[in-house]
PDB file of N, CA and C in Angstrom:
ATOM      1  N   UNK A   1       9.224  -8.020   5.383  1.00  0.00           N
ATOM      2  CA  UNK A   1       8.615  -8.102   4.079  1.00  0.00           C
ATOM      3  C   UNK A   1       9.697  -8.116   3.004  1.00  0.00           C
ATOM      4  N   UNK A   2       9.170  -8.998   1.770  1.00  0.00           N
ATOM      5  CA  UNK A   2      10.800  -8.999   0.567  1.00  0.00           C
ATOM      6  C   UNK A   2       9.957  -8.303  -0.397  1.00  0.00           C
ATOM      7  N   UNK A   3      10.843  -7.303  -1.204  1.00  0.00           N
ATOM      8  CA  UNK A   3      10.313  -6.812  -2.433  1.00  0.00           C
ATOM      9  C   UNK A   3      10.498  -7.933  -3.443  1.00  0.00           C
ATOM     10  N   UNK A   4       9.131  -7.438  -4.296  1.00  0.00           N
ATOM     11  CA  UNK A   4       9.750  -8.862  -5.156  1.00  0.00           C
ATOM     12  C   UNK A   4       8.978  -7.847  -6.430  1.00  0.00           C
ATOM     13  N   UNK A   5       9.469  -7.946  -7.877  1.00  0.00           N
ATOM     14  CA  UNK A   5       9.187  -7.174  -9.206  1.00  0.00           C
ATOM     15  C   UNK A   5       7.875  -7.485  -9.422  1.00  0.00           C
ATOM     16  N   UNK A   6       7.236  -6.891  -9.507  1.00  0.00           N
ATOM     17  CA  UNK A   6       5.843  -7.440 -10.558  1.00  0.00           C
ATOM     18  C   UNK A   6       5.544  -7.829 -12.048  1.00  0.00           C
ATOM     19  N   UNK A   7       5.007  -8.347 -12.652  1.00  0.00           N
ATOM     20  CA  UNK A   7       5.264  -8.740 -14.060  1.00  0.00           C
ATOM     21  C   UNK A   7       5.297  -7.431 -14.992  1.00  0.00           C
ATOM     22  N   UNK A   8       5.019  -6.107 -14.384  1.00  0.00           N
ATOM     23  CA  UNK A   8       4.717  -4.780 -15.049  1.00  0.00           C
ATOM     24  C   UNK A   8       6.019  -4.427 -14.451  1.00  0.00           C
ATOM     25  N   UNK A   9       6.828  -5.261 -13.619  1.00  0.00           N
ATOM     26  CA  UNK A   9       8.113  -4.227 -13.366  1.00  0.00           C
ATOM     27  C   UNK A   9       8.063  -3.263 -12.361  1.00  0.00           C
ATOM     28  N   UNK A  10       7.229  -3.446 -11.469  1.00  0.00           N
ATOM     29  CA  UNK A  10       6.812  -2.473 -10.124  1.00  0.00           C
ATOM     30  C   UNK A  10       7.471  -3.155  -8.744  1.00  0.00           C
ATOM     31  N   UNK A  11       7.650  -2.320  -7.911  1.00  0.00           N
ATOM     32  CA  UNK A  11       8.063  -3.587  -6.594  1.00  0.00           C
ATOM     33  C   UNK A  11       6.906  -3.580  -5.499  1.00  0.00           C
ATOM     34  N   UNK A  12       6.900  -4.588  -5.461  1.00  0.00           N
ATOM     35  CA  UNK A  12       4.979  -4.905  -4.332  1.00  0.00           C
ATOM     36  C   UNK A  12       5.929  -6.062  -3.057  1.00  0.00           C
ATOM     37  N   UNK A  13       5.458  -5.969  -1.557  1.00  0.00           N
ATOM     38  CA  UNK A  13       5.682  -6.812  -0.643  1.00  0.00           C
ATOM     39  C   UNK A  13       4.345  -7.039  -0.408  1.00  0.00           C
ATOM     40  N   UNK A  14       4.257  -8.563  -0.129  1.00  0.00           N
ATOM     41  CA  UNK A  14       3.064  -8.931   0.052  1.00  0.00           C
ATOM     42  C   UNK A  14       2.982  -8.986   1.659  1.00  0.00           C
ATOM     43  N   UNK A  15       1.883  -9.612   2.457  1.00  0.00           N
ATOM     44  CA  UNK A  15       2.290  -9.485   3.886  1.00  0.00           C
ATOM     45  C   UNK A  15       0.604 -10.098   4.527  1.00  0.00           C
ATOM     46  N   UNK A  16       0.517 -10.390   5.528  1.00  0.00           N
ATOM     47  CA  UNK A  16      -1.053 -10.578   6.001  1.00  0.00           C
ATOM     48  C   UNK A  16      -0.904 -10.114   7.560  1.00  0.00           C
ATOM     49  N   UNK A  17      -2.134  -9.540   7.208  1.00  0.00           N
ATOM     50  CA  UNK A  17      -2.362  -8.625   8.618  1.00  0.00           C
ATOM     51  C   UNK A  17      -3.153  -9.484   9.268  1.00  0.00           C
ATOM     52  N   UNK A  18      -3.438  -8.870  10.724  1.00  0.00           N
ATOM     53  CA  UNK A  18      -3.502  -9.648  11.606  1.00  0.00           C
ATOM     54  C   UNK A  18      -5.304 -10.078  11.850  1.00  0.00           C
ATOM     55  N   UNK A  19      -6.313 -10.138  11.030  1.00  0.00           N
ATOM     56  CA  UNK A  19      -6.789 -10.675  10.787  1.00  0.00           C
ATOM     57  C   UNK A  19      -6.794 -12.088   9.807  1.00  0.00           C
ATOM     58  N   UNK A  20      -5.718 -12.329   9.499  1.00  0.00           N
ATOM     59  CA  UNK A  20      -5.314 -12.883   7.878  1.00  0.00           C
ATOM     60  C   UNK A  20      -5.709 -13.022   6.574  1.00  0.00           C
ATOM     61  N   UNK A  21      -6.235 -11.313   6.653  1.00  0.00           N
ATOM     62  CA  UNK A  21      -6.280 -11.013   5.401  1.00  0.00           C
ATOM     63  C   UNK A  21      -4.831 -10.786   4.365  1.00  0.00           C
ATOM     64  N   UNK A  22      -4.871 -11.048   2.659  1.00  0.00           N
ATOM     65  CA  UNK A  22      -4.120 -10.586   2.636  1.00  0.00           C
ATOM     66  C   UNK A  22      -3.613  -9.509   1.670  1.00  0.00           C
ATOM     67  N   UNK A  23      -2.357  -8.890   1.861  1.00  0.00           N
ATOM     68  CA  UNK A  23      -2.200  -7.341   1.915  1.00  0.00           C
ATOM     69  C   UNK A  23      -1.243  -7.020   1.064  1.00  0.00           C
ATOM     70  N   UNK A  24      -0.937  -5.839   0.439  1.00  0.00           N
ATOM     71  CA  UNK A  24       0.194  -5.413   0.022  1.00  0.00           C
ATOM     72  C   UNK A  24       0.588  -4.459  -0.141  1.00  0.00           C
ATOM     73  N   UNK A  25       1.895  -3.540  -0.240  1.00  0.00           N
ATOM     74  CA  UNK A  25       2.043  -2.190  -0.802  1.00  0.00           C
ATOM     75  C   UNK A  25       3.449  -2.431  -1.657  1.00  0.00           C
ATOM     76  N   UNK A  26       2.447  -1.421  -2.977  1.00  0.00           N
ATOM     77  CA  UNK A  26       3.035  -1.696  -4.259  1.00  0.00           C
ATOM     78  C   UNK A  26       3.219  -0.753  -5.181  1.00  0.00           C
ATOM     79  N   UNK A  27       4.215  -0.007  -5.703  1.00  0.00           N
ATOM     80  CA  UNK A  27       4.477   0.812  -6.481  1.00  0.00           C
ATOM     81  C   UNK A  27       3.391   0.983  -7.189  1.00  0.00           C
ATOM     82  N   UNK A  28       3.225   2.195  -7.791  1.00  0.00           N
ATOM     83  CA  UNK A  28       1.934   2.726  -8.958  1.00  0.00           C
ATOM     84  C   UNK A  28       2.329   2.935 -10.020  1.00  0.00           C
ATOM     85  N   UNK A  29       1.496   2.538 -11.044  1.00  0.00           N
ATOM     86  CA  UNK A  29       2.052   2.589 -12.436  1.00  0.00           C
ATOM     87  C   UNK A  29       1.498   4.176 -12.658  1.00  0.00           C
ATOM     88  N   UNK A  30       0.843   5.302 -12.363  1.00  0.00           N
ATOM     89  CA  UNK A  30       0.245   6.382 -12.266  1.00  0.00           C
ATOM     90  C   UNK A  30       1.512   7.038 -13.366  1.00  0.00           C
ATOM     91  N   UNK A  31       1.001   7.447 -14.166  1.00  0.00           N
ATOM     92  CA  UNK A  31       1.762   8.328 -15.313  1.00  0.00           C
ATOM     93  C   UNK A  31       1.740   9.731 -14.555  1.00  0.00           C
ATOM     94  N   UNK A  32       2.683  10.474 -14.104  1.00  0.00           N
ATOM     95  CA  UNK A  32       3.552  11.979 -14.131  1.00  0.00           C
ATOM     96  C   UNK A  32       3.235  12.000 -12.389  1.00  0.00           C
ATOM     97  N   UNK A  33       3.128  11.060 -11.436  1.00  0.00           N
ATOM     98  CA  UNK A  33       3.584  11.261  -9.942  1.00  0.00           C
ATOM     99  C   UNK A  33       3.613  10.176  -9.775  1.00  0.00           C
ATOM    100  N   UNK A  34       4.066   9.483  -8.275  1.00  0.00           N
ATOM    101  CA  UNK A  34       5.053   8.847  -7.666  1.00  0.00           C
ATOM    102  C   UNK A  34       3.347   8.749  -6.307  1.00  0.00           C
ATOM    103  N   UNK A  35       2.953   7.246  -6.868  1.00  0.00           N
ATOM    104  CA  UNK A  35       1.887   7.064  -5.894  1.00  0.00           C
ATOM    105  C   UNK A  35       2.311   5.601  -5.345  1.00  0.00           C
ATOM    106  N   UNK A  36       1.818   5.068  -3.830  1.00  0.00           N
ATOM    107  CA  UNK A  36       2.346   3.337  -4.007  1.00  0.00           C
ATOM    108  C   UNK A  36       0.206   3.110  -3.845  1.00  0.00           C
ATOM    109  N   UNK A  37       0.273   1.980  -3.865  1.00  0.00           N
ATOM    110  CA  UNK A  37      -0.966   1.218  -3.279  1.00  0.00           C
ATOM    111  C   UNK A  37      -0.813   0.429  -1.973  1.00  0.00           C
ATOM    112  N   UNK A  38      -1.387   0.557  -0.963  1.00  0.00           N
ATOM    113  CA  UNK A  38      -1.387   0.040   0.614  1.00  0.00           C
ATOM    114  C   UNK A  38      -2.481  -0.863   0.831  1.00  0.00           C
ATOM    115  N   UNK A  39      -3.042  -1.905   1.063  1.00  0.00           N
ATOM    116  CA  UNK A  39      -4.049  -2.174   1.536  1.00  0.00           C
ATOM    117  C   UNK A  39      -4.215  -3.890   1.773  1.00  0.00           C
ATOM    118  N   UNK A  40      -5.499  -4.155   2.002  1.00  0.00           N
ATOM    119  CA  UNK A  40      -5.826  -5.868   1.549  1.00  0.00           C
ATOM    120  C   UNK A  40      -6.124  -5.990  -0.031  1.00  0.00           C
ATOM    121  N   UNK A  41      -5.823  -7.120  -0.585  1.00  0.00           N
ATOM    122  CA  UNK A  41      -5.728  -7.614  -2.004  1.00  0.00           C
ATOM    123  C   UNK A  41      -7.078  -7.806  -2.499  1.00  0.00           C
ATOM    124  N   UNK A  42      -8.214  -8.342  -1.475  1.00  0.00           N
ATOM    125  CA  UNK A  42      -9.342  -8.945  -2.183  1.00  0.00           C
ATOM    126  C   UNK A  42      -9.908  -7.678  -2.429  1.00  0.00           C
ATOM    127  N   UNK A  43     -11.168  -7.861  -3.024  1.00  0.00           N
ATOM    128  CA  UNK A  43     -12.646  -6.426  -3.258  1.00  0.00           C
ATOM    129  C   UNK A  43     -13.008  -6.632  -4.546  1.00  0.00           C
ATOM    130  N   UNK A  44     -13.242  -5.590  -5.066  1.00  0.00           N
ATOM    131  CA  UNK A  44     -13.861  -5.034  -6.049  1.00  0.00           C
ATOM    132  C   UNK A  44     -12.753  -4.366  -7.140  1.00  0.00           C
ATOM    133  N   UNK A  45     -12.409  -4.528  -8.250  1.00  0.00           N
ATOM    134  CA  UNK A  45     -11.502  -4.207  -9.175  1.00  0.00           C
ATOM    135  C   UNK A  45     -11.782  -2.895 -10.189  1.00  0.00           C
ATOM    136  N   UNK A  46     -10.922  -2.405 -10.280  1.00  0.00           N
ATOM    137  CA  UNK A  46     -10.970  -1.184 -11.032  1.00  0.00           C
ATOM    138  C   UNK A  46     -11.081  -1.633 -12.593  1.00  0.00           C
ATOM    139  N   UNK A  47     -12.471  -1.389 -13.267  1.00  0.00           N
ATOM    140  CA  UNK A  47     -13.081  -1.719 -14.732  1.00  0.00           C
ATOM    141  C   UNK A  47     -11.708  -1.956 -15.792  1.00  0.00           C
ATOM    142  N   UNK A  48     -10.630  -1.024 -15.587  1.00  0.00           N
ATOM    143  CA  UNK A  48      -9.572  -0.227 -16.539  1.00  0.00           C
ATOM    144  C   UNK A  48      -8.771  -1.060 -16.157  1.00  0.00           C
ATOM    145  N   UNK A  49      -7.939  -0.728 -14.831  1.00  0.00           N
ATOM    146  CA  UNK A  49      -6.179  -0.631 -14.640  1.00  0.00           C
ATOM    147  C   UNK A  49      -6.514  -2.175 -14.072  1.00  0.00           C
ATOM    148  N   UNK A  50      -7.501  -2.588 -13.283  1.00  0.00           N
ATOM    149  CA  UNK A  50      -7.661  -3.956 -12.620  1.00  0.00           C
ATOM    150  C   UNK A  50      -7.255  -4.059 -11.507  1.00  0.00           C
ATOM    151  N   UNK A  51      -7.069  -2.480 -10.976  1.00  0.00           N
ATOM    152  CA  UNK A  51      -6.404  -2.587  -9.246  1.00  0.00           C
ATOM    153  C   UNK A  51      -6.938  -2.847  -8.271  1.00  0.00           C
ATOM    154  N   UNK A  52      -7.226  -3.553  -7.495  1.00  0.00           N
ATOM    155  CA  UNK A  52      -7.662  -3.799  -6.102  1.00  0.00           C
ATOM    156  C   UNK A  52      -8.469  -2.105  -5.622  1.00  0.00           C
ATOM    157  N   UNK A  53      -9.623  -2.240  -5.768  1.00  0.00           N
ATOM    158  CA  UNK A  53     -10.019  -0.700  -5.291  1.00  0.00           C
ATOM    159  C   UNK A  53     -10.191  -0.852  -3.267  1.00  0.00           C
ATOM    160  N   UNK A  54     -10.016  -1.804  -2.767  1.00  0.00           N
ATOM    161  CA  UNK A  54      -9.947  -2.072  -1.481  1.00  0.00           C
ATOM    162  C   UNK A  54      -8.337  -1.214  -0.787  1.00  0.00           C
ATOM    163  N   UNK A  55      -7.608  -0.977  -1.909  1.00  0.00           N
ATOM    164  CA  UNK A  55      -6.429  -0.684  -1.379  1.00  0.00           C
ATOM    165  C   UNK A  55      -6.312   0.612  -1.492  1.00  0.00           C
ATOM    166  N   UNK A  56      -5.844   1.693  -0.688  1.00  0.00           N
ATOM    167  CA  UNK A  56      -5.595   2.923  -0.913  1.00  0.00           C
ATOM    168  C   UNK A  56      -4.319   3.125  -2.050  1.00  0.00           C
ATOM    169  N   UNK A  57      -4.731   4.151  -2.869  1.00  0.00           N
ATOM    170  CA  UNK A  57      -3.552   4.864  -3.567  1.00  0.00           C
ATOM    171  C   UNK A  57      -2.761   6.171  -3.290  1.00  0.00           C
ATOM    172  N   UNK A  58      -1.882   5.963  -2.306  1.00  0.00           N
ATOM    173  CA  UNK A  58      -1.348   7.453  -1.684  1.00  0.00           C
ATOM    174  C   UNK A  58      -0.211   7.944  -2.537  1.00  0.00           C
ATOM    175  N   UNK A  59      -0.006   9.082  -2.567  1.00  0.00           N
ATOM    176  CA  UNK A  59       0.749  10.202  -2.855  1.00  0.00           C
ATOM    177  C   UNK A  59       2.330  10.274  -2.512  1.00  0.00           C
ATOM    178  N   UNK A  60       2.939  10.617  -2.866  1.00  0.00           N
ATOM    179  CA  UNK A  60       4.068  10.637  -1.693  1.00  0.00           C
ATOM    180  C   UNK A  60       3.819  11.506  -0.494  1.00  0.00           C
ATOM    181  N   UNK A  61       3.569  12.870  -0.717  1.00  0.00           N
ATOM    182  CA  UNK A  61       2.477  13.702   0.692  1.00  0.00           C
ATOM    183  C   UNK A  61       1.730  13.025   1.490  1.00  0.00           C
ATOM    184  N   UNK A  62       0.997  12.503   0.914  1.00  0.00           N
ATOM    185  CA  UNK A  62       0.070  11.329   1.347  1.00  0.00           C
ATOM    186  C   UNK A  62       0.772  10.283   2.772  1.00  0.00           C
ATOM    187  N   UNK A  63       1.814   9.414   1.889  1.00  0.00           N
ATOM    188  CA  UNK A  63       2.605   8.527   2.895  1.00  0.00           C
ATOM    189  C   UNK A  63       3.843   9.741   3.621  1.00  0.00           C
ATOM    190  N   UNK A  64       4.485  10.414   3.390  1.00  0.00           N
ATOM    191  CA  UNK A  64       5.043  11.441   3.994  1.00  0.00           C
ATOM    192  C   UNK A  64       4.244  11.853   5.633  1.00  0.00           C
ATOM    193  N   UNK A  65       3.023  12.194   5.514  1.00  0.00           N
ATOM    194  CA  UNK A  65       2.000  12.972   6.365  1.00  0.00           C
ATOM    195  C   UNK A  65       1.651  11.560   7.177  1.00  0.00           C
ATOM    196  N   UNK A  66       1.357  10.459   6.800  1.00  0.00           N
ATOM    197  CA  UNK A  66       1.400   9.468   7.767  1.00  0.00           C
ATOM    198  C   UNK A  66       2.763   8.627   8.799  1.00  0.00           C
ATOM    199  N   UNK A  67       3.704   9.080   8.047  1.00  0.00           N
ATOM    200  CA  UNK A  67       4.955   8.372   8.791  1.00  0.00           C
ATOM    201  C   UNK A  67       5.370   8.954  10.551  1.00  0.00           C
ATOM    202  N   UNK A  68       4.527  10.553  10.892  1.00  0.00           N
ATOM    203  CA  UNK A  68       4.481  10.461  12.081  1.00  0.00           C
ATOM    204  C   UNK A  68       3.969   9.354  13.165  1.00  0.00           C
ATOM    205  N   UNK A  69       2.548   9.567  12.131  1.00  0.00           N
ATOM    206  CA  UNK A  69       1.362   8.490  13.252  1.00  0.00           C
ATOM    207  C   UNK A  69       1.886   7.269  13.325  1.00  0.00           C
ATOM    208  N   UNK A  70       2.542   6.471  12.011  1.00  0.00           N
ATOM    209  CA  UNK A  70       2.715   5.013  12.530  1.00  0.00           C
ATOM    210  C   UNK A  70       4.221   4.876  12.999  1.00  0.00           C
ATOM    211  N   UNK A  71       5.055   5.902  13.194  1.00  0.00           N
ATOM    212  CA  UNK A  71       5.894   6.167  14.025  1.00  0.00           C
ATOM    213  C   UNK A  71       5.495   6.182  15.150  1.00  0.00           C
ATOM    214  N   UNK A  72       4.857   6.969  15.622  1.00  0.00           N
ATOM    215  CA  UNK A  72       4.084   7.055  17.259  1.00  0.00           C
ATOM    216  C   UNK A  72       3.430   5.921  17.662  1.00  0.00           C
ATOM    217  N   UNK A  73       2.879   4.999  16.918  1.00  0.00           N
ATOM    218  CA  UNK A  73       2.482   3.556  17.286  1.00  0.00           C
ATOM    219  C   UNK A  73       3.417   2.706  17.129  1.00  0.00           C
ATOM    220  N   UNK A  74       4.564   2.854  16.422  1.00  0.00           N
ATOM    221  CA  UNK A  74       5.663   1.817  16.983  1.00  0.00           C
ATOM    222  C   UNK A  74       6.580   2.082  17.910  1.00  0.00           C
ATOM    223  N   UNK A  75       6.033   3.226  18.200  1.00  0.00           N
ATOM    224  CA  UNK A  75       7.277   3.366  19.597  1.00  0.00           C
ATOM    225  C   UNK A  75       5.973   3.039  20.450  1.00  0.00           C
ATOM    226  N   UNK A  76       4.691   3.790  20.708  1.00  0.00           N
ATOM    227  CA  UNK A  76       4.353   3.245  21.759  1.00  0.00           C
ATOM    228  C   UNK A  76       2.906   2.802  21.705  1.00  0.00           C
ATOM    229  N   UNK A  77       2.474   2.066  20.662  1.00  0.00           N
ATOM    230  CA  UNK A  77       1.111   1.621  21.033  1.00  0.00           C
ATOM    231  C   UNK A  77       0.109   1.769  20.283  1.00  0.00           C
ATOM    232  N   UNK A  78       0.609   3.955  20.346  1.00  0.00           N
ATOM    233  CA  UNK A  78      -0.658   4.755  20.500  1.00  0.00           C
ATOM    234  C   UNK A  78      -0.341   5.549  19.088  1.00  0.00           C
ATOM    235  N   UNK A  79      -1.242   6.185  18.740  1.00  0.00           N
ATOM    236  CA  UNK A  79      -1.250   7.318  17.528  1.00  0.00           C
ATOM    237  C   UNK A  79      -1.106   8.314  18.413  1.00  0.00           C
ATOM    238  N   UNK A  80      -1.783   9.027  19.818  1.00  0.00           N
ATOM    239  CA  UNK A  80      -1.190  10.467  20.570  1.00  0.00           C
ATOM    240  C   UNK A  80      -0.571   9.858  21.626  1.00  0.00           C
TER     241      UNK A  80
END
């Protein structure tokens, strides 16, 4: 995946998963924490900010607490 700036100055990689939908994770503009957005691009849009509400908005805890599991599926497969 290439980072590439967003017109707000954020860095987003785009990517399509293996349905070929397509996807991205992208810095958060979130005023006073440090969130990215993960998900597929299409859905339903947030009234305000205009974000993809299809996409999760995690935390750094958030992506921290997941880097075991998709560790454990790239070594072998599996989440246990």
């Amino acid at each position: 995946m290439r980072l590439k700036k967003t017109d707000r100055g954020f860095y987003r990689a785009d990517f399509i998963d293996r349905y070929g939908e397509e996807c991205s994770i992208q810095e958060s503009s979130l005023a006073g924490e440090h969130c990215i957005w993960l998900g597929q691009n299409n859905g339903r849009h947030h009234h305000v900010t205009g974000e993809c509400l299809t996409r999760m908005h995690l935390t750094q805890k958030m992506a921290k607490d997941l880097i075991p599991l998709l560790q454990k599926f790239v070594t072998t497969g599996k989440l246990k």
